[in-house]
C-alpha atoms as a PDB file:
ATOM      1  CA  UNK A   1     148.741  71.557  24.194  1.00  0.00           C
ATOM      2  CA  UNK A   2     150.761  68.607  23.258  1.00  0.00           C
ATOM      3  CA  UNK A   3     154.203  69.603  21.570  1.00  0.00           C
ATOM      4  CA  UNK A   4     155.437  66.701  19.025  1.00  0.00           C
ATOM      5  CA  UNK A   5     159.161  66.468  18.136  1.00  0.00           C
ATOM      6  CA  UNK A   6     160.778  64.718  14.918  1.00  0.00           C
ATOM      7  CA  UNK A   7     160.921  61.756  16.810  1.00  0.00           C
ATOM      8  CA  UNK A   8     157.059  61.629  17.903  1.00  0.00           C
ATOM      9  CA  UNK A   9     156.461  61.952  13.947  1.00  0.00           C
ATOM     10  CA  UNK A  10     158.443  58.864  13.175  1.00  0.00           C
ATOM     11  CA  UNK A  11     156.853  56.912  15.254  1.00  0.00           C
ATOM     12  CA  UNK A  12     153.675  57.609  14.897  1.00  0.00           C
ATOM     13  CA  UNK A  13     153.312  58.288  11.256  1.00  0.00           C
ATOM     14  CA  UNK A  14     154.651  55.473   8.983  1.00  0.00           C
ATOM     15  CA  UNK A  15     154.013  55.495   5.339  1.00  0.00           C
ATOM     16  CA  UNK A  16     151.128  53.264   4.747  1.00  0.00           C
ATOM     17  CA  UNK A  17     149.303  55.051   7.771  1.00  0.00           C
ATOM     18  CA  UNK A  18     150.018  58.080   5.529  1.00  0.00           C
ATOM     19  CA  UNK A  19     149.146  56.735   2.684  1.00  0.00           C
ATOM     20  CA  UNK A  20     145.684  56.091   3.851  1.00  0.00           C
ATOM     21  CA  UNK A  21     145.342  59.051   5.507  1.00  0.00           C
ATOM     22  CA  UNK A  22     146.315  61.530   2.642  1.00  0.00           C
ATOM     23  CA  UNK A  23     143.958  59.337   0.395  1.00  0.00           C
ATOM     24  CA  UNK A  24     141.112  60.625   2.267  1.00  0.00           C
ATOM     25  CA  UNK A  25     142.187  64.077   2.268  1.00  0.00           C
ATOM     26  CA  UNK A  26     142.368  64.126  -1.196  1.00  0.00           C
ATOM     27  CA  UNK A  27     139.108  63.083  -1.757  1.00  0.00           C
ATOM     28  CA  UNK A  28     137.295  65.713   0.688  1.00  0.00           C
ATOM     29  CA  UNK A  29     139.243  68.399  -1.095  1.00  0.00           C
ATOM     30  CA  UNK A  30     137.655  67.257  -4.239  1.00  0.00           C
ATOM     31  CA  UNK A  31     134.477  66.853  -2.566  1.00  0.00           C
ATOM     32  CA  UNK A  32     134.280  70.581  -1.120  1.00  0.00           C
ATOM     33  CA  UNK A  33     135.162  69.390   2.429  1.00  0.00           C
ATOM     34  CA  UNK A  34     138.043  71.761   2.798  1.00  0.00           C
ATOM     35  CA  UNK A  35     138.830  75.432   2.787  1.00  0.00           C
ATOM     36  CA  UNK A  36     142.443  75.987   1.483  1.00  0.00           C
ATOM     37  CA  UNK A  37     143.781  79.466   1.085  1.00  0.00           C
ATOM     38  CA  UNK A  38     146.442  79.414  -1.597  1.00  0.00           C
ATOM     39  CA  UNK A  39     150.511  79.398   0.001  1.00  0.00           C
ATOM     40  CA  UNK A  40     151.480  82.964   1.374  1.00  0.00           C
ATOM     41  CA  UNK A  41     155.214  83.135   0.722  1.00  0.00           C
ATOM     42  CA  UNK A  42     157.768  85.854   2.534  1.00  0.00           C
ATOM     43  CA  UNK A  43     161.291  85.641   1.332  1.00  0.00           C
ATOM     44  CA  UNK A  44     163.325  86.203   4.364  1.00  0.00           C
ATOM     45  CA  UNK A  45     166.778  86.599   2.540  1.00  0.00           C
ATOM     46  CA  UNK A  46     168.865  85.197  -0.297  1.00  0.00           C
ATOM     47  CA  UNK A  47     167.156  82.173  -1.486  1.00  0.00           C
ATOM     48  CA  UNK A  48     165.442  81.190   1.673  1.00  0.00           C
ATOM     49  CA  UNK A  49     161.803  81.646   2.147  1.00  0.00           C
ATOM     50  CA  UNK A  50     158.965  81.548   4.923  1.00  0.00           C
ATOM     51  CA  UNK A  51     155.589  79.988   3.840  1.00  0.00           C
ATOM     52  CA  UNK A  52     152.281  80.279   5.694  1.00  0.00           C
ATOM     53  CA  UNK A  53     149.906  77.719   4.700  1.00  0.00           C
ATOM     54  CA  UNK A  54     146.203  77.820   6.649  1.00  0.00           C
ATOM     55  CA  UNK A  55     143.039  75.581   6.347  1.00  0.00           C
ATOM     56  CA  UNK A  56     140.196  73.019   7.389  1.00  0.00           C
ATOM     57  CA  UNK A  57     139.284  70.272   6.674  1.00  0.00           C
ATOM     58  CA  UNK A  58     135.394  68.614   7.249  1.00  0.00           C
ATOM     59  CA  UNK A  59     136.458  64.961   8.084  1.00  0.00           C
ATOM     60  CA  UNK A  60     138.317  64.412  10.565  1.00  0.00           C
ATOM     61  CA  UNK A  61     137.035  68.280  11.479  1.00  0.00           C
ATOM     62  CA  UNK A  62     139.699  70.001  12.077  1.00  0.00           C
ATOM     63  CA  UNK A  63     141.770  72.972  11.026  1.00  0.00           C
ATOM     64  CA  UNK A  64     145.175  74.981  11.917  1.00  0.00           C
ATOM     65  CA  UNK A  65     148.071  76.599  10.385  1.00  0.00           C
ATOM     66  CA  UNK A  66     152.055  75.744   9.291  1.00  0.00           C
ATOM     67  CA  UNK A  67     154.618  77.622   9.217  1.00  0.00           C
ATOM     68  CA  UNK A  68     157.301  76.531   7.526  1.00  0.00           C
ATOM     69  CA  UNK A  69     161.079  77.876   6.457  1.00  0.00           C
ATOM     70  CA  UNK A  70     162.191  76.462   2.965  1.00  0.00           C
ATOM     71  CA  UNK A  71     166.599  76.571   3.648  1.00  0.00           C
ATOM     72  CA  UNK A  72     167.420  75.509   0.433  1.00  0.00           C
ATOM     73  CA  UNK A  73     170.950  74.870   1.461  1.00  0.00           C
ATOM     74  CA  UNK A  74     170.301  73.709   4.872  1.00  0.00           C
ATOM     75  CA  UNK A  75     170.799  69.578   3.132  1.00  0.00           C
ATOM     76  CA  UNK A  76     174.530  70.224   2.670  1.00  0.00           C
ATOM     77  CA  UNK A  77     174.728  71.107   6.475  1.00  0.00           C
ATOM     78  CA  UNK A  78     172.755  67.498   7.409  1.00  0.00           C
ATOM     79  CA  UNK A  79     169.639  69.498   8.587  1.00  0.00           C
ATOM     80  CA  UNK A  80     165.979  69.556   6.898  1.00  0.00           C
ATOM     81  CA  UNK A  81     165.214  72.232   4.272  1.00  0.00           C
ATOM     82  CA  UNK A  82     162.063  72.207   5.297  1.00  0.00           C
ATOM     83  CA  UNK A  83     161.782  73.386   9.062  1.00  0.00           C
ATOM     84  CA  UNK A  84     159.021  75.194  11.366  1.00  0.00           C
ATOM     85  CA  UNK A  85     155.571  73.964  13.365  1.00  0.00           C
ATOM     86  CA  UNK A  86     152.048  72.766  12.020  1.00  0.00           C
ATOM     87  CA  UNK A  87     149.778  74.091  14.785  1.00  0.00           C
ATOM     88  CA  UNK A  88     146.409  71.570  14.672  1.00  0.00           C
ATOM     89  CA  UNK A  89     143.172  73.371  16.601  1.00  0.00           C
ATOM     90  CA  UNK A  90     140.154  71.843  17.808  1.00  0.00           C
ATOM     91  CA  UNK A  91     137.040  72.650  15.836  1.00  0.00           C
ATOM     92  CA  UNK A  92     134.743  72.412  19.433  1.00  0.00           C
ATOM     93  CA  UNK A  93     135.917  75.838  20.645  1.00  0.00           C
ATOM     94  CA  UNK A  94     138.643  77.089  18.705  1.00  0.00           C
ATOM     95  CA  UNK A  95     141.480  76.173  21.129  1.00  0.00           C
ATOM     96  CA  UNK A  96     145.034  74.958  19.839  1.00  0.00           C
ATOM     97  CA  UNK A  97     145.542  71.649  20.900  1.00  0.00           C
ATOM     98  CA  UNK A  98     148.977  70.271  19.626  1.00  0.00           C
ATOM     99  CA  UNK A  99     151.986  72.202  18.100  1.00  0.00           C
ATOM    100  CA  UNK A 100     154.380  69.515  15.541  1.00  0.00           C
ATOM    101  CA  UNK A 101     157.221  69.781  13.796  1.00  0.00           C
ATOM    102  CA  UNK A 102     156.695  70.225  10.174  1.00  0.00           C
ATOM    103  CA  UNK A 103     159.951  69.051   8.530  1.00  0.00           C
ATOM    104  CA  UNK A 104     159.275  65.245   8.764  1.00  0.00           C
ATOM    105  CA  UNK A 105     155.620  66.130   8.851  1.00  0.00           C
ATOM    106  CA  UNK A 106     156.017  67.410   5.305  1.00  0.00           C
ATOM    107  CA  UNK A 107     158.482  64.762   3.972  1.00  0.00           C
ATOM    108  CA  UNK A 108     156.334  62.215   4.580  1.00  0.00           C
ATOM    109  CA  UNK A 109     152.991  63.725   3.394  1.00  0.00           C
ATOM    110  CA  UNK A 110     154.578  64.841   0.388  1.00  0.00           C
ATOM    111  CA  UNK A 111     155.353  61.677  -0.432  1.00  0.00           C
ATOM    112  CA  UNK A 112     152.274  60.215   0.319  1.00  0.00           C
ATOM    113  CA  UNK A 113     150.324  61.763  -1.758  1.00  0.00           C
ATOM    114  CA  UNK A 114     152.753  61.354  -4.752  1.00  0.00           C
ATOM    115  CA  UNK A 115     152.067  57.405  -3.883  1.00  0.00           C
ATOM    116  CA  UNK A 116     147.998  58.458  -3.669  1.00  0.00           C
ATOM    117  CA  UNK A 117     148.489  59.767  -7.327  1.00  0.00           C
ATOM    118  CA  UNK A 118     150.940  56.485  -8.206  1.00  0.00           C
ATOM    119  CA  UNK A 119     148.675  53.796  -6.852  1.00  0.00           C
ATOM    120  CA  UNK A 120     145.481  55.720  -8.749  1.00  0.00           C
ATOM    121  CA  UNK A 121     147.406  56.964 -12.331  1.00  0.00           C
ATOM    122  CA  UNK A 122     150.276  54.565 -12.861  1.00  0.00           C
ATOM    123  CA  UNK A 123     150.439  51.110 -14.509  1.00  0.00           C
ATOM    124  CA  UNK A 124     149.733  48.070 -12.553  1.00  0.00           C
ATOM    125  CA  UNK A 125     152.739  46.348 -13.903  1.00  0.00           C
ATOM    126  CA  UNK A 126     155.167  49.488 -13.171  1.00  0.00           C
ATOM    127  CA  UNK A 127     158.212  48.089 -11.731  1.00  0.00           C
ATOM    128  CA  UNK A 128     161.377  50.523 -12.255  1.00  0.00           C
ATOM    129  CA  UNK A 129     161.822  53.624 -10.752  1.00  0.00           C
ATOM    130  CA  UNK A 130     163.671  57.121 -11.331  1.00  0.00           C
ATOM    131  CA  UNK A 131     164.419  59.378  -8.650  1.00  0.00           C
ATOM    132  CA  UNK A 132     165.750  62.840  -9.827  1.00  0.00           C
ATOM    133  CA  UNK A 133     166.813  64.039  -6.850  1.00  0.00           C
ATOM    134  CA  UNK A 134     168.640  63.053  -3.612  1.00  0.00           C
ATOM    135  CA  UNK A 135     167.177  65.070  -0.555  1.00  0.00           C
ATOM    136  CA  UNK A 136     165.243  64.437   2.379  1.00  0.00           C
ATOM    137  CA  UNK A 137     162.071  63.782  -0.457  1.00  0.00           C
ATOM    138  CA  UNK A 138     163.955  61.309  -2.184  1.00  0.00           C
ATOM    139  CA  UNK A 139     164.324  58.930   0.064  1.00  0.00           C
ATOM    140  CA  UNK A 140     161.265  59.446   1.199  1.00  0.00           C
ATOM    141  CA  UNK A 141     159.842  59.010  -2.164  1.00  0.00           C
ATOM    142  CA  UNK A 142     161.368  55.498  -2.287  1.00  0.00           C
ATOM    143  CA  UNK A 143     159.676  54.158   0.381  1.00  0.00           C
ATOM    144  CA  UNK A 144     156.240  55.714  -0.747  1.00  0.00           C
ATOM    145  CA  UNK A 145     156.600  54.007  -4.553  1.00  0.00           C
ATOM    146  CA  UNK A 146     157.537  50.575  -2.896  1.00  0.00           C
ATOM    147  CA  UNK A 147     154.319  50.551  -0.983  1.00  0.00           C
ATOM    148  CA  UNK A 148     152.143  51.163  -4.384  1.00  0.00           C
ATOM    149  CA  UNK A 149     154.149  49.408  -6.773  1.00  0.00           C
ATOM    150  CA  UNK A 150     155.647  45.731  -7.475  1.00  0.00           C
ATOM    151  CA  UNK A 151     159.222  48.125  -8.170  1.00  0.00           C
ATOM    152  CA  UNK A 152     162.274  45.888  -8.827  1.00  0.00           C
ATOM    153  CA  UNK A 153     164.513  48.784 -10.145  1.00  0.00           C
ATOM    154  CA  UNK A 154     165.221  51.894  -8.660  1.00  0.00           C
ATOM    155  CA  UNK A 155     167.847  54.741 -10.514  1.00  0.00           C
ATOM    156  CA  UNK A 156     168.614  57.208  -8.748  1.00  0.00           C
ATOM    157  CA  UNK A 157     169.928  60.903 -10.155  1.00  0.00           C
ATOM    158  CA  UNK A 158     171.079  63.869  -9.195  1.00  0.00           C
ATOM    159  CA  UNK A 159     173.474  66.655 -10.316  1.00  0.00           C
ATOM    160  CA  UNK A 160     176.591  65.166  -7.970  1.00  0.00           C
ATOM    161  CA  UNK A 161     177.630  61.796  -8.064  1.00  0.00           C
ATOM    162  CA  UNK A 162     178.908  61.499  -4.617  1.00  0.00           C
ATOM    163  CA  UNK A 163     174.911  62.184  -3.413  1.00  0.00           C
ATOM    164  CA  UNK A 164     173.305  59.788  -5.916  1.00  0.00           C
ATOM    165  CA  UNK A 165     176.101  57.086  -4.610  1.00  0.00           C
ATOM    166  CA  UNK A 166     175.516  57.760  -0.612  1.00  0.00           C
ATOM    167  CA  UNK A 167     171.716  57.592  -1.774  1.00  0.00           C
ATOM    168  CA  UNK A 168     172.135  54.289  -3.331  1.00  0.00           C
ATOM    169  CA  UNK A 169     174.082  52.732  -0.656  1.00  0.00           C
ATOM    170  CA  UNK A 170     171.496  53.405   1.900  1.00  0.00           C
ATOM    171  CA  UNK A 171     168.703  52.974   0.021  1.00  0.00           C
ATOM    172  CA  UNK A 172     170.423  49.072  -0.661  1.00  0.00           C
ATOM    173  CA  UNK A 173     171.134  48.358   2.895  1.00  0.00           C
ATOM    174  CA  UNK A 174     167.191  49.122   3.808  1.00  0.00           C
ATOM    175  CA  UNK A 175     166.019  47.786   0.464  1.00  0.00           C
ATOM    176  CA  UNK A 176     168.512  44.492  -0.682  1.00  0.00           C
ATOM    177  CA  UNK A 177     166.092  42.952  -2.692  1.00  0.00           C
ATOM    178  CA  UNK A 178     165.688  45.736  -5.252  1.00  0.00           C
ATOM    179  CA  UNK A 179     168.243  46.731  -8.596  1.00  0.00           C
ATOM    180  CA  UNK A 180     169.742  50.000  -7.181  1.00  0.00           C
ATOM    181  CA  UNK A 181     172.019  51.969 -10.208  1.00  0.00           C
ATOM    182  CA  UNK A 182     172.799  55.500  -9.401  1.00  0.00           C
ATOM    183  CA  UNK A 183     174.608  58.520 -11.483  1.00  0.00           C
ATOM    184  CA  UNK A 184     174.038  62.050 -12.980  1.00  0.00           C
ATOM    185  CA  UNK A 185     172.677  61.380 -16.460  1.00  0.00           C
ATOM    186  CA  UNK A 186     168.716  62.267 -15.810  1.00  0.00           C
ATOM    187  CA  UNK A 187     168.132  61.291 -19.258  1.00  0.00           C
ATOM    188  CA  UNK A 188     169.566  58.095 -19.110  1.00  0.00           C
ATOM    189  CA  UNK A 189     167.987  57.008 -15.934  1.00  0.00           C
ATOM    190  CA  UNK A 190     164.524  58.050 -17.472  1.00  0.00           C
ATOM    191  CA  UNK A 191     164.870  56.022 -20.508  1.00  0.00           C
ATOM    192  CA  UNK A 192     163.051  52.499 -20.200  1.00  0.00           C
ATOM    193  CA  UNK A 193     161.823  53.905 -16.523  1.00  0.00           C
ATOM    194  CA  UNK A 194     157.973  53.356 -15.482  1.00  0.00           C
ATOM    195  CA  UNK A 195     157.473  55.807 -12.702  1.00  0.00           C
ATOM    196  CA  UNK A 196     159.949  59.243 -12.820  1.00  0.00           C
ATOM    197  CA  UNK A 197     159.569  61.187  -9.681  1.00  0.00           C
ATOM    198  CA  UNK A 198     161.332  64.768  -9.475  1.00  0.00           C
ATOM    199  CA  UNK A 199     162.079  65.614  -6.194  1.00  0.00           C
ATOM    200  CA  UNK A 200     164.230  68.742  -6.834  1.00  0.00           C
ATOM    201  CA  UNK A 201     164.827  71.919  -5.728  1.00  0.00           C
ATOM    202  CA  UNK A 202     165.395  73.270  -9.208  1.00  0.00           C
ATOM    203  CA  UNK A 203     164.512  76.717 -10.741  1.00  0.00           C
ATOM    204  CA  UNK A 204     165.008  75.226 -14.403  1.00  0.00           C
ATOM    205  CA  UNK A 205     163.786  71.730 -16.019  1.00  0.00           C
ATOM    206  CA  UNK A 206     165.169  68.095 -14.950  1.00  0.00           C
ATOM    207  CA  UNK A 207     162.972  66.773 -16.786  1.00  0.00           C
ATOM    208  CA  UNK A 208     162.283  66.787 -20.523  1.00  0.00           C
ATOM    209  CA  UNK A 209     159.421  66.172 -22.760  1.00  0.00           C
ATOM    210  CA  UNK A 210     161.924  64.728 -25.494  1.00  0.00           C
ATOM    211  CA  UNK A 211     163.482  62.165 -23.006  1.00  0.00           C
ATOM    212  CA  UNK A 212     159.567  60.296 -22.010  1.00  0.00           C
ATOM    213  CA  UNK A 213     158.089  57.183 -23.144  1.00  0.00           C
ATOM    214  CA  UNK A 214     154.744  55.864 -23.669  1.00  0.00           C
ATOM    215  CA  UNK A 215     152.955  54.414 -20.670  1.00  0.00           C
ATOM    216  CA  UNK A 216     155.194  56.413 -18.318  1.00  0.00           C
ATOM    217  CA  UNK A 217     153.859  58.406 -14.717  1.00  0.00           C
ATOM    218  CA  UNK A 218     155.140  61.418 -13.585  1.00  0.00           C
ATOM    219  CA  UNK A 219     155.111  62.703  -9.840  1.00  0.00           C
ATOM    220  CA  UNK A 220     156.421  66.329 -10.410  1.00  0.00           C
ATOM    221  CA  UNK A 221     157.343  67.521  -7.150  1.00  0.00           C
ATOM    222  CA  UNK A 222     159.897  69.831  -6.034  1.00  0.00           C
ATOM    223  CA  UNK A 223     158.961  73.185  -7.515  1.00  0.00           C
ATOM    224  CA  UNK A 224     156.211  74.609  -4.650  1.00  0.00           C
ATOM    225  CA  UNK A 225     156.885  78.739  -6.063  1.00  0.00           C
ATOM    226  CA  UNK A 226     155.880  79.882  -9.646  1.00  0.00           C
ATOM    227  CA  UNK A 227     159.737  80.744 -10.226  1.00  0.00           C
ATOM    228  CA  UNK A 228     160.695  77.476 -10.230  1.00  0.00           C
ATOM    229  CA  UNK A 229     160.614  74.288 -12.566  1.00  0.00           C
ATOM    230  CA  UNK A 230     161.117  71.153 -12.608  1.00  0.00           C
ATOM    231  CA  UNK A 231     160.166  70.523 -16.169  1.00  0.00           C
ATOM    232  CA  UNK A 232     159.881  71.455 -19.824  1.00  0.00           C
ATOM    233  CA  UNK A 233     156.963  72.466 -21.709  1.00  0.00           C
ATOM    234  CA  UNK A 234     156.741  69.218 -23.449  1.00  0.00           C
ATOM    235  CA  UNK A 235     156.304  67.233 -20.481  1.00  0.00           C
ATOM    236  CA  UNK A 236     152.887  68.856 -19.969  1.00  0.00           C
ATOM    237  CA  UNK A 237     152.141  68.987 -23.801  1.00  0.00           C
ATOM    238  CA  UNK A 238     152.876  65.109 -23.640  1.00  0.00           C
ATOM    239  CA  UNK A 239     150.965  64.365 -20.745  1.00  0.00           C
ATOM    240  CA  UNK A 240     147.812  63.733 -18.885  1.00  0.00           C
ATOM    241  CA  UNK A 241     147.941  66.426 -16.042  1.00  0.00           C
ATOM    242  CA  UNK A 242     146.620  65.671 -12.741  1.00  0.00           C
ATOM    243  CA  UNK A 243     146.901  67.885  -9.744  1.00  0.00           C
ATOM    244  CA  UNK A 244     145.892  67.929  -5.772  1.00  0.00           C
ATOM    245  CA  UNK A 245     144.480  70.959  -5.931  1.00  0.00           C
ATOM    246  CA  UNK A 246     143.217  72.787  -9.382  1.00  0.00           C
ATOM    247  CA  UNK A 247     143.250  76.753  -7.764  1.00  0.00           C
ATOM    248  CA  UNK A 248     147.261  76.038  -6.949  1.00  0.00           C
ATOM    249  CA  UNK A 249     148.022  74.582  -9.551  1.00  0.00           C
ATOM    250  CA  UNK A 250     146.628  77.695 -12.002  1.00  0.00           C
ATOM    251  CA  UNK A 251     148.323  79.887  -9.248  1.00  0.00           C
ATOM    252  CA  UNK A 252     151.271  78.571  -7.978  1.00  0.00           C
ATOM    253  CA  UNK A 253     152.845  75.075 -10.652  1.00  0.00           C
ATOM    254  CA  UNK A 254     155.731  77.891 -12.806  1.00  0.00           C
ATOM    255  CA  UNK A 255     155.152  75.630 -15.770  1.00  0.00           C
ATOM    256  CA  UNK A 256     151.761  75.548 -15.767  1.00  0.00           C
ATOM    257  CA  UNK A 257     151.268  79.653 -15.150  1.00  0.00           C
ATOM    258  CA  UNK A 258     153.845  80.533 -17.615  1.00  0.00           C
ATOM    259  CA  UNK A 259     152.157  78.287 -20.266  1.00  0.00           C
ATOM    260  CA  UNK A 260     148.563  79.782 -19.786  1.00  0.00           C
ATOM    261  CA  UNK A 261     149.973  82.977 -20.245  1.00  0.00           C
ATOM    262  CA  UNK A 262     151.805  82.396 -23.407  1.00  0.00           C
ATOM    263  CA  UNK A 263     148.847  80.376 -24.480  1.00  0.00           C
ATOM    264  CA  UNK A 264     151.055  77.367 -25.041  1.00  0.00           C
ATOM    265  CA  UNK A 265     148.287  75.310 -23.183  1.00  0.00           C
ATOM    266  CA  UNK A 266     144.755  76.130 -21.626  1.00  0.00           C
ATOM    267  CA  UNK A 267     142.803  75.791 -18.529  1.00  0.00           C
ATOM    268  CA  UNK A 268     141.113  72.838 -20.621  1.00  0.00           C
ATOM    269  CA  UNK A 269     144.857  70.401 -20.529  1.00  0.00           C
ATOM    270  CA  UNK A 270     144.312  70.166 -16.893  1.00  0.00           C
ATOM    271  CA  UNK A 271     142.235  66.464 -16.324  1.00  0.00           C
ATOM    272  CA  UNK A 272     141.632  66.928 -12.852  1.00  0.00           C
ATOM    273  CA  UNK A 273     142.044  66.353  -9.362  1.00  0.00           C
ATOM    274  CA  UNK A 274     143.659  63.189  -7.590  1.00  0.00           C
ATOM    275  CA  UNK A 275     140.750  63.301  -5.300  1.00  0.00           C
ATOM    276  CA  UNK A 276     138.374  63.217  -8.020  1.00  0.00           C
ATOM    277  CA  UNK A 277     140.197  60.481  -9.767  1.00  0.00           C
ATOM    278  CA  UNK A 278     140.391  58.549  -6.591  1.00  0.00           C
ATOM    279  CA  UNK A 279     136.010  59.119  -5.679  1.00  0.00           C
ATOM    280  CA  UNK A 280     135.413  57.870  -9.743  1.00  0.00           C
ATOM    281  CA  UNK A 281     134.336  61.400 -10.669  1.00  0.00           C
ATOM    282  CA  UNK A 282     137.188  61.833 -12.921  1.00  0.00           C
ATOM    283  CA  UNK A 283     138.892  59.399 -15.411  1.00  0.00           C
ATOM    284  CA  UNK A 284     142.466  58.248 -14.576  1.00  0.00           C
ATOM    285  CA  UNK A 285     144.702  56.590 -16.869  1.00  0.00           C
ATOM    286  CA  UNK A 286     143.144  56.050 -20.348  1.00  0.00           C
ATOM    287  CA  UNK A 287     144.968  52.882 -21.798  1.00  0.00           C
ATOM    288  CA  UNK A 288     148.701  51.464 -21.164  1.00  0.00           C
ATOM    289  CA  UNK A 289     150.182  54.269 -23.468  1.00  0.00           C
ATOM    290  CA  UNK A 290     149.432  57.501 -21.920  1.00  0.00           C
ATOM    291  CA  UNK A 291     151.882  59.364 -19.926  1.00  0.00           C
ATOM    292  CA  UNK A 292     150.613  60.483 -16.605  1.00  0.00           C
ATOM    293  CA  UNK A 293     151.707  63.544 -14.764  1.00  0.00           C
ATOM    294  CA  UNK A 294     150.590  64.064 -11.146  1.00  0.00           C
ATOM    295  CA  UNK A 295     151.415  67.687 -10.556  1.00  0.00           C
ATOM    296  CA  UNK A 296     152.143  67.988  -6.685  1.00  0.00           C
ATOM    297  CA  UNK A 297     151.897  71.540  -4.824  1.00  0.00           C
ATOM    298  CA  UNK A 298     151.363  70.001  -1.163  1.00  0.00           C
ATOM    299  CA  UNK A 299     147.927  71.719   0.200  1.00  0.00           C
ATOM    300  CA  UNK A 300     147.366  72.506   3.630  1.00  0.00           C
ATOM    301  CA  UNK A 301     144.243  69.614   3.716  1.00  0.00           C
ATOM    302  CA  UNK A 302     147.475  67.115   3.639  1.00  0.00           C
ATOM    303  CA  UNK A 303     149.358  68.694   6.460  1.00  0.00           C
ATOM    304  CA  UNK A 304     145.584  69.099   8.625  1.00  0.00           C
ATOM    305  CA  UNK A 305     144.882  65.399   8.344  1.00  0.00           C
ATOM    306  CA  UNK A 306     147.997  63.878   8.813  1.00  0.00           C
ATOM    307  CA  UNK A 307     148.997  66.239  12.501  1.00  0.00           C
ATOM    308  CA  UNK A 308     145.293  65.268  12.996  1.00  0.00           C
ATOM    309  CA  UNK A 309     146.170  61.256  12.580  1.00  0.00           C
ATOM    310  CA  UNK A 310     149.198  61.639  14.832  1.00  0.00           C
ATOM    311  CA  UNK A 311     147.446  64.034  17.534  1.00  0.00           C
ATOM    312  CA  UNK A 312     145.224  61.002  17.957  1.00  0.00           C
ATOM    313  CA  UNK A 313     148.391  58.575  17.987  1.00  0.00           C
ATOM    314  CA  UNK A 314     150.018  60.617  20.373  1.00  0.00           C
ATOM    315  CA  UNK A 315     147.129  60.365  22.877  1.00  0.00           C
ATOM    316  CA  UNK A 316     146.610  56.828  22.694  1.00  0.00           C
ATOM    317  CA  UNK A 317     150.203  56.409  23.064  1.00  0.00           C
ATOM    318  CA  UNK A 318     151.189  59.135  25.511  1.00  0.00           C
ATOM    319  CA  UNK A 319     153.729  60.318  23.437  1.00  0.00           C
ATOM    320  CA  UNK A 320     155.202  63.918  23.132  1.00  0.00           C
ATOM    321  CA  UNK A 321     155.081  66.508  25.752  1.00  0.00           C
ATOM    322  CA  UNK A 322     151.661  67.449  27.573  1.00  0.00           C
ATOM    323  CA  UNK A 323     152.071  71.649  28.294  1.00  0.00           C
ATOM    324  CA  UNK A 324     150.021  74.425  29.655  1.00  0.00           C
ATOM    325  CA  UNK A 325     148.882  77.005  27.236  1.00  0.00           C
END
């Protein structure tokens, strides 16, 4: 078994490798290639929680298991909410192969497929951002938009000041050619915006139907448990929905499940999946008006491929730490 630290991840896994990698994913879940329980989720005290996410994926063939602790105040202490292992198997004769850590893993996947859904849903011309949020997914949410869209603007949001500004400040020292403002007002930094990604931890809306604009994408994000969301019933009146994966989405998006039920919206709303969108077997955007809302959930497809894609790095490379198992 190979065991693959933080570090391993970093190297191995940069965004545009991610981006392609997640692509593909995307389109063998839409294609029947993969076999994706839905999230098993244990609280394990106060707010914290312990999800269990299993599947396979056909191409690269492959399948495995993470297990993954959601802190959410872990941020405030400098550490990843998101901690735990993605265990990756080999399909020959069943044997585990490579244990990862899933925090990075996770971050960056995550925000690959939000730049997937961009690069396939949002304008051509999009070119200022809104980040509500400023965790670990924010800034990795940054670099995913830059590699899909011309952006020139970036606003960045979040409920304290002092995090939007340390945000800002790094995000300008990495990124000097881009407009970086930064503050709390959500619905200021949406106004005029052309991509709004919410990258929250939220159990009530950051985002509001009254506060969008024509010809604006969504990448709705943070909210992965049906008691939590990150926007209003509007924003999915207003919108074009798009999801990675339709059975979590009806299961698992809080807007989405409390809407059905109060019959505020039906299975019908729903467009699609990414992967569709991305194989032509769906329609994306339909004309430079529409608002587009790529609802994320993270599926266990995402996690398979991408531990797969760095497995393979790791050997080529030598990195991480060969053990007996």
């Amino acid at each position: 078994m190979r065991i693959l630290a933080n570090a391993d991840i970093a190297a191995l896994l940069p965004m545009d490798q991610a981006i392609a990698v997640v692509d593909a994913a995307m389109r063998r879940v839409s294609a029947g290639g993969a076999q994706l329980p839905l999230r098993h989720v244990v609280p394990v005290g106060g707010e914290n929680l312990m999800g269990v996410m299993s599947g396979a994926l056909d191409a690269p063939q492959c399948y495995g298991v993470k297990i993954v602790s959601l802190f959410p105040a872990n941020p405030a202490q400098g550490i990843s909410g998101h901690r735990g292992a993605v265990v990756l198997f080999e399909a020959e004769t069943g044997g585990a192969v490579a244990m990862m850590d899933a925090g990075l893993l996770t971050a960056i996947r995550t925000a690959a497929a939000s730049a997937v859904a961009t690069r396939a849903l949002a304008r051509p011309d999009a070119r200022v951002l809104t980040i509500i949020g400023t965790g670990e997914q924010a800034e990795h949410h940054l670099t995913a938009m830059l590699a899909v869209r011309p952006i020139a603007e970036a606003r960045i949001t979040g409920r304290r000041a002092e995090r939007a500004a340390d945000f800002a400040a790094r995000a300008a020292t990495r990124h000097p050619e881009l407009r970086i403002g930064h503050g709390t007002d959500a619905r200021a930094a949406v106004s005029g915006a052309d991509i709004v990604c919410t990258v929250t931890n939220s159990a009530t809306p950051v985002l509001l139907g009254d506060w969008l604009e024509p010809g604006q994408h969504l990448n709705v994000v943070g909210a992965s448990v049906p008691a939590k969301r990150e926007v209003d019933d509007t924003v999915v009146q207003r919108a074009a929905l798009y999801c990675d994966y339709r059975p979590s989405l009806l299961a698992q998006a809080g807007e989405v499940v409390e809407m059905l039920a109060a019959g505020a919206i039906t299975e019908g709303h729903l467009r699609g999946e990414i992967g569709a969108v991305l194989a032509g077997a769906m329609p994306g955007r339909q004309g430079a008006e529409e608002i587009t809302l790529y609802r994320s959930l993270g599926i266990t497809a995402q996690d398979l491929a991408v531990a797969h894609h760095v497995l393979r790095a790791a050997e080529a490379t030598g990195r991480g730490q060969v053990v007996t198992f």
